[in-house]
C-alpha atoms as a PDB file:
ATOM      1  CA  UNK A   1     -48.232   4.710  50.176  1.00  0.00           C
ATOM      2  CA  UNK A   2     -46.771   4.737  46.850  1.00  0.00           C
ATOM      3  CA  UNK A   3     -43.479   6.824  45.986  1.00  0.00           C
ATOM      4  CA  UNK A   4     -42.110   8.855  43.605  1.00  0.00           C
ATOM      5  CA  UNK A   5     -38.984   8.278  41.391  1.00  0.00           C
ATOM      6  CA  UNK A   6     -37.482  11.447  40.091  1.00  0.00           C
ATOM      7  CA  UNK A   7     -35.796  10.676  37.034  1.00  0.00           C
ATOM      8  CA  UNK A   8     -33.487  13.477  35.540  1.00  0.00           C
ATOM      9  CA  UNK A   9     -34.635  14.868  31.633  1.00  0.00           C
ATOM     10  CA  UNK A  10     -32.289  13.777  29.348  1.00  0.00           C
ATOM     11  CA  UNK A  11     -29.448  16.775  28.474  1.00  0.00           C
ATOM     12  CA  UNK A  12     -30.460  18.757  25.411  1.00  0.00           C
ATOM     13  CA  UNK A  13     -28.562  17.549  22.554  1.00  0.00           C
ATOM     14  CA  UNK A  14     -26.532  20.389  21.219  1.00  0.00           C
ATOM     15  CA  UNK A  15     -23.903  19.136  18.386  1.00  0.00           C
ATOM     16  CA  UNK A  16     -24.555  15.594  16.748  1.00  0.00           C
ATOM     17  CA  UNK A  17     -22.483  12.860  18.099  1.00  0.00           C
ATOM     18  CA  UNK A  18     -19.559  11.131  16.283  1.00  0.00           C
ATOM     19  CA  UNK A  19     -17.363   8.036  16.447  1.00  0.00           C
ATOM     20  CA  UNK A  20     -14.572   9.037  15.063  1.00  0.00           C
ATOM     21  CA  UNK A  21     -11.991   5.859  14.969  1.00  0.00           C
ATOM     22  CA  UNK A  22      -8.032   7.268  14.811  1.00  0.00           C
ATOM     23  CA  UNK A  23      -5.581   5.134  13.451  1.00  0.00           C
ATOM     24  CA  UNK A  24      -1.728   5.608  12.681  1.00  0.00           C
ATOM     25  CA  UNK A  25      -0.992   6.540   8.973  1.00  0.00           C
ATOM     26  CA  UNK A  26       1.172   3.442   8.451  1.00  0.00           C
ATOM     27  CA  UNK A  27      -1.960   1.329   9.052  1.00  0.00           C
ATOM     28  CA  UNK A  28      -3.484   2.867   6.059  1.00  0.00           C
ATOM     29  CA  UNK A  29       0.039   2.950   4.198  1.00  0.00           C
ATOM     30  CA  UNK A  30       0.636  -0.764   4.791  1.00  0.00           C
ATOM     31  CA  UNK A  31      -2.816  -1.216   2.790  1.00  0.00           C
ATOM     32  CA  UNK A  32      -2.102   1.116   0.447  1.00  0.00           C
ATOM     33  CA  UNK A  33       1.143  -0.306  -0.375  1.00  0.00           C
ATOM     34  CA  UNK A  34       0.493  -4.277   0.303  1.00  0.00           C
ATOM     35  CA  UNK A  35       0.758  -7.094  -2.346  1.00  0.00           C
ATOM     36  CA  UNK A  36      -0.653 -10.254  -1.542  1.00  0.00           C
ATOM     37  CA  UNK A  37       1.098 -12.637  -3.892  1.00  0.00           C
ATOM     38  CA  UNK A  38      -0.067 -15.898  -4.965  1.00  0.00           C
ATOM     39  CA  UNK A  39       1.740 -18.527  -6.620  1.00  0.00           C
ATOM     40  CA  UNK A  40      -0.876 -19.338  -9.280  1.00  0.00           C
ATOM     41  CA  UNK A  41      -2.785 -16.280 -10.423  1.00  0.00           C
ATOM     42  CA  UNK A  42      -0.196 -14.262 -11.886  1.00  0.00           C
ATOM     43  CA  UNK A  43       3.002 -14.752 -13.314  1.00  0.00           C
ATOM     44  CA  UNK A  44       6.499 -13.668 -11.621  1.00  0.00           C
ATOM     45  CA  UNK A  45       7.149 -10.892 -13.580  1.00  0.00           C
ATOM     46  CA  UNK A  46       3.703  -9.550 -13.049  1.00  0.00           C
ATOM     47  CA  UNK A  47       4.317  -8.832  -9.001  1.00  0.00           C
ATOM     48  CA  UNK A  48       8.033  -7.972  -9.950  1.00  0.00           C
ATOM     49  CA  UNK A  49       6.508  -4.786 -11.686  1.00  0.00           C
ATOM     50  CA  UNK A  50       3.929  -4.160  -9.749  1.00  0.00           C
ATOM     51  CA  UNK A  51       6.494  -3.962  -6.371  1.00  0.00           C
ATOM     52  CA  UNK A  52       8.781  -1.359  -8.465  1.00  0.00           C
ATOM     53  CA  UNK A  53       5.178   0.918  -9.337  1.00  0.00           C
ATOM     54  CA  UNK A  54       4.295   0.950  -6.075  1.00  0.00           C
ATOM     55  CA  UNK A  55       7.745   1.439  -4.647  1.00  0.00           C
ATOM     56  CA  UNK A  56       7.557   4.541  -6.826  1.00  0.00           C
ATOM     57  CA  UNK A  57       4.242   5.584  -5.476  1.00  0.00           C
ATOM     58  CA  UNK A  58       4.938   4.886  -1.880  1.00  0.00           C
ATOM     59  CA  UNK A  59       8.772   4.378  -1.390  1.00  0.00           C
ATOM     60  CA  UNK A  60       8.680   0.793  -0.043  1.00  0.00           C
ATOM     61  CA  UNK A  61       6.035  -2.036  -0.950  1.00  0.00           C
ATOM     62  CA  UNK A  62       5.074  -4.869   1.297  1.00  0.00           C
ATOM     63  CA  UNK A  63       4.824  -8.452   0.301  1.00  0.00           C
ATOM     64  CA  UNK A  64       2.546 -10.998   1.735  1.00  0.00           C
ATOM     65  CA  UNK A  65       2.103 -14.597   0.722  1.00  0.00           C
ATOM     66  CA  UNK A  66       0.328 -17.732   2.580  1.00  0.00           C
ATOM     67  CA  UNK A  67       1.845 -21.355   2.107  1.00  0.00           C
ATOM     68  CA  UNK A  68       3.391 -22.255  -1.046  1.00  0.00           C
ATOM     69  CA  UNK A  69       3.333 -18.941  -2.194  1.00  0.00           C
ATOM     70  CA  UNK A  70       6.323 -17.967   0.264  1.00  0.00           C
ATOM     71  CA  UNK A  71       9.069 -18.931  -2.190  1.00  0.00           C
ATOM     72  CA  UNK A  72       7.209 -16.832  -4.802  1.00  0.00           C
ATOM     73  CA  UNK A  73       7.452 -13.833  -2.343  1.00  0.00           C
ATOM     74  CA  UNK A  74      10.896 -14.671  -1.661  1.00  0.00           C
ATOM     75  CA  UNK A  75      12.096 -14.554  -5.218  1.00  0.00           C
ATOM     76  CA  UNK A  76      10.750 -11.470  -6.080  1.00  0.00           C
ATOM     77  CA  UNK A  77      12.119  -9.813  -3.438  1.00  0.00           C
ATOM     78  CA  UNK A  78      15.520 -11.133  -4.189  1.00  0.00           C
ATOM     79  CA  UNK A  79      15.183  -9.739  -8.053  1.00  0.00           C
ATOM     80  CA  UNK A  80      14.281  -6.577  -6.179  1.00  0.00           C
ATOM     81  CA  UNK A  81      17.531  -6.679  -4.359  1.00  0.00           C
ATOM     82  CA  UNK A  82      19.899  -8.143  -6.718  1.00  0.00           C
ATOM     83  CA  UNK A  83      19.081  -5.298  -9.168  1.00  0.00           C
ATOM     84  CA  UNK A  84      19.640  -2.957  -7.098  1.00  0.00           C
ATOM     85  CA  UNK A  85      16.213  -1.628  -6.893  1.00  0.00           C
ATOM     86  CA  UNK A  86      15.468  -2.056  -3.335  1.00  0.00           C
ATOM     87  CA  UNK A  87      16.553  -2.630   0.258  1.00  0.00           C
ATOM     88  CA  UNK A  88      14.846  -5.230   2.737  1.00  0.00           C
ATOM     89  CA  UNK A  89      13.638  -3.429   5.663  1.00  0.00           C
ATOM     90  CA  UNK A  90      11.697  -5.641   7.297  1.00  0.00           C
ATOM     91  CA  UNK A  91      10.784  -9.508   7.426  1.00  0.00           C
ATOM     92  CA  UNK A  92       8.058 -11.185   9.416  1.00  0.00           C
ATOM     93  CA  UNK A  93       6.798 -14.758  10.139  1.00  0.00           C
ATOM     94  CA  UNK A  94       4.076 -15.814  11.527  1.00  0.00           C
ATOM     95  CA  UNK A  95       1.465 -18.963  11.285  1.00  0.00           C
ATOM     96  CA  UNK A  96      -2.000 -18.049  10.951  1.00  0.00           C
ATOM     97  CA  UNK A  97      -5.396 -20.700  11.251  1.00  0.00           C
ATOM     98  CA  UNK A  98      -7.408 -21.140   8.073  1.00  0.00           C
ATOM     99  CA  UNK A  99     -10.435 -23.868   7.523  1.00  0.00           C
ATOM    100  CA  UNK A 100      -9.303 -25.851   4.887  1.00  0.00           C
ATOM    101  CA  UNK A 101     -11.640 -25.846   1.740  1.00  0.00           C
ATOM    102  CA  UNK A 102     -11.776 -29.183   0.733  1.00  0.00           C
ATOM    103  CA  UNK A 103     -11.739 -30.953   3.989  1.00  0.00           C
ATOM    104  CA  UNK A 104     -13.343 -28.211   6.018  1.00  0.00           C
ATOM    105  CA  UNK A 105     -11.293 -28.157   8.966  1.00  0.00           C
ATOM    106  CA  UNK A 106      -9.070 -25.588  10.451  1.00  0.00           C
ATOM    107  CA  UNK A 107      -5.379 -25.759   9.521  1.00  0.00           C
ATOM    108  CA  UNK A 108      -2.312 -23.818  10.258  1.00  0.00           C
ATOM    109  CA  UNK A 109      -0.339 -22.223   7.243  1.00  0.00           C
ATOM    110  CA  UNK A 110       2.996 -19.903   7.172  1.00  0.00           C
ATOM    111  CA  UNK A 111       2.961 -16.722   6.161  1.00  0.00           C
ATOM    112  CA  UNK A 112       5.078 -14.372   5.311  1.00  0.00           C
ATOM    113  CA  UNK A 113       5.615 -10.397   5.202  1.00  0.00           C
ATOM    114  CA  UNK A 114       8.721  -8.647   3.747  1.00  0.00           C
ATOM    115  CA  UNK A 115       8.949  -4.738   3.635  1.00  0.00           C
ATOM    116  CA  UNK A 116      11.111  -3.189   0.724  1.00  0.00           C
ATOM    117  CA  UNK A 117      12.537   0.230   0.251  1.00  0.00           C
ATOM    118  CA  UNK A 118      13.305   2.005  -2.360  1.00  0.00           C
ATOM    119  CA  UNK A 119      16.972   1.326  -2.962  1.00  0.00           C
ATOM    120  CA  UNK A 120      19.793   4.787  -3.275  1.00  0.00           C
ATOM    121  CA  UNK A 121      19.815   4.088  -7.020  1.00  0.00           C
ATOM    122  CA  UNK A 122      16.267   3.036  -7.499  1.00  0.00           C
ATOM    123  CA  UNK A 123      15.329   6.522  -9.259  1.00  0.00           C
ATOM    124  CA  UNK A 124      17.920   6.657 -11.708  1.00  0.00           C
ATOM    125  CA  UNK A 125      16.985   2.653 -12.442  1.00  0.00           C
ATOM    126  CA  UNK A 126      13.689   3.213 -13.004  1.00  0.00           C
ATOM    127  CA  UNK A 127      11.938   5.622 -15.475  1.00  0.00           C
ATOM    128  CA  UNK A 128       9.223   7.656 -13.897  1.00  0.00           C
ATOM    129  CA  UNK A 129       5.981   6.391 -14.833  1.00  0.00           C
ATOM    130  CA  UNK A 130       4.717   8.343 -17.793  1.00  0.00           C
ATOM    131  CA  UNK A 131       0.771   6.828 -18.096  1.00  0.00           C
ATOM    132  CA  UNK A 132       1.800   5.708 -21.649  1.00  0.00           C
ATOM    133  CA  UNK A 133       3.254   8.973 -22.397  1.00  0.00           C
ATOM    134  CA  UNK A 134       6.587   9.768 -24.428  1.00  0.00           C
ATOM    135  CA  UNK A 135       9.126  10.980 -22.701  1.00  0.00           C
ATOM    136  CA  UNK A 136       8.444  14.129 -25.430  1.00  0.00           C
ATOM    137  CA  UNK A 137       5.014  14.399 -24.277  1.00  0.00           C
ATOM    138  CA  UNK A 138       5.445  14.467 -20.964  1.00  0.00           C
ATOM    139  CA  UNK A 139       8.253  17.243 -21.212  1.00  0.00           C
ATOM    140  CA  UNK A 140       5.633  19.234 -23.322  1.00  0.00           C
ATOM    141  CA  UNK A 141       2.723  18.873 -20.761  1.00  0.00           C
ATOM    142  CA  UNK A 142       5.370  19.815 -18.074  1.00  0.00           C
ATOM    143  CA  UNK A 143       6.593  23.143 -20.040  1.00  0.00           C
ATOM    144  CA  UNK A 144       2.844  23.929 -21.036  1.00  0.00           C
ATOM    145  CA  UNK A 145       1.721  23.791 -17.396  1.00  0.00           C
ATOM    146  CA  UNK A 146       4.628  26.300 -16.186  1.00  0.00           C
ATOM    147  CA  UNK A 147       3.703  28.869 -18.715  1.00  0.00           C
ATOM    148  CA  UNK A 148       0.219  28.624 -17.668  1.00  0.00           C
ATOM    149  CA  UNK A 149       0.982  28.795 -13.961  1.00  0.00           C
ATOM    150  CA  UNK A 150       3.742  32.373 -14.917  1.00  0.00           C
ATOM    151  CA  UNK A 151       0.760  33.511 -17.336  1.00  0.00           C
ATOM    152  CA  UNK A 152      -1.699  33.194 -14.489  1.00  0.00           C
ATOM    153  CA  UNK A 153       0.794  35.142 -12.072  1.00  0.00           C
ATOM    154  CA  UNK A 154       1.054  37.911 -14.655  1.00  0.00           C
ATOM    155  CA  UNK A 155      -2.450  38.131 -14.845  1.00  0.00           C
ATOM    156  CA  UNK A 156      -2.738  38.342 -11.006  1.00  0.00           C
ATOM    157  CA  UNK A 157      -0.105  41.258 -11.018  1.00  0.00           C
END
């Protein structure tokens, strides 16, 4: 006697499917706004400049550095601070595993975080950035883009 198995259809598919991952915008901010520093790739004054652009972009910057390149980290920070361009908000610590290159093992190595803000006086420190602009030019693309934007309401009227 051999039985049956009733097995149910499959549901029509009406809409596709879709993984849709949510994450909290300062997960995508810290990216945005991160600067890994390393102590041999780019000079001080490089990371100094870049931390002040993209404290302009998106009002604090973080700074991130493995190993020997914590002092680095730390001293750009400070120039940050001491010039009145921007408050610590945040420092972190931590030790993370790495396999060694040359010996191919895994090690441990510090690292290091520290969050900036922009500082009270940071705007009137700092000239906006202009893309290589005069000052002159950049008034005159201002001014030329509000008479195009009052020409374009007359026009609607």
């Amino acid at each position: 006697m051999a039985m049956e198995v009733a097995t149910p259809a499959p549901a029509p598919i009406t809409a596709p499917e879709r993984n849709i991952i949510l994450a909290p915008a300062t997960v995508e901010n810290h990216k945005k706004n991160r600067i890994q520093v390393s102590n041999t790739k780019k000079p001080l004054f490089f990371y100094v400049n870049l931390a002040k652009r993209y404290m302009q972009q998106h009002n604090e910057v973080e700074l991130s550095a493995l190993g020997m390149a914590i002092t680095t980290v730390v001293t750009i920070s400070e120039i940050l601070k001491n010039n009145g361009l921007a408050t610590e908000k945040k420092v972190l610590t931590s030790t993370v595993g790495m396999k060694d290159e040359t010996k191919g093992k895994m090690v441990q190595k510090a690292k290091i975080e520290i969050v900036l803000g922009k500082s009270d006086k940071f705007d009137s420190l700092v000239p906006p950035v202009t893309n290589g602009k005069t000052s002159e030019e950049v008034a005159k693309t201002e001014t030329e883009a509000v008479v195009v934007d009052v020409q374009e309401e007359a026009a609607d009227t």
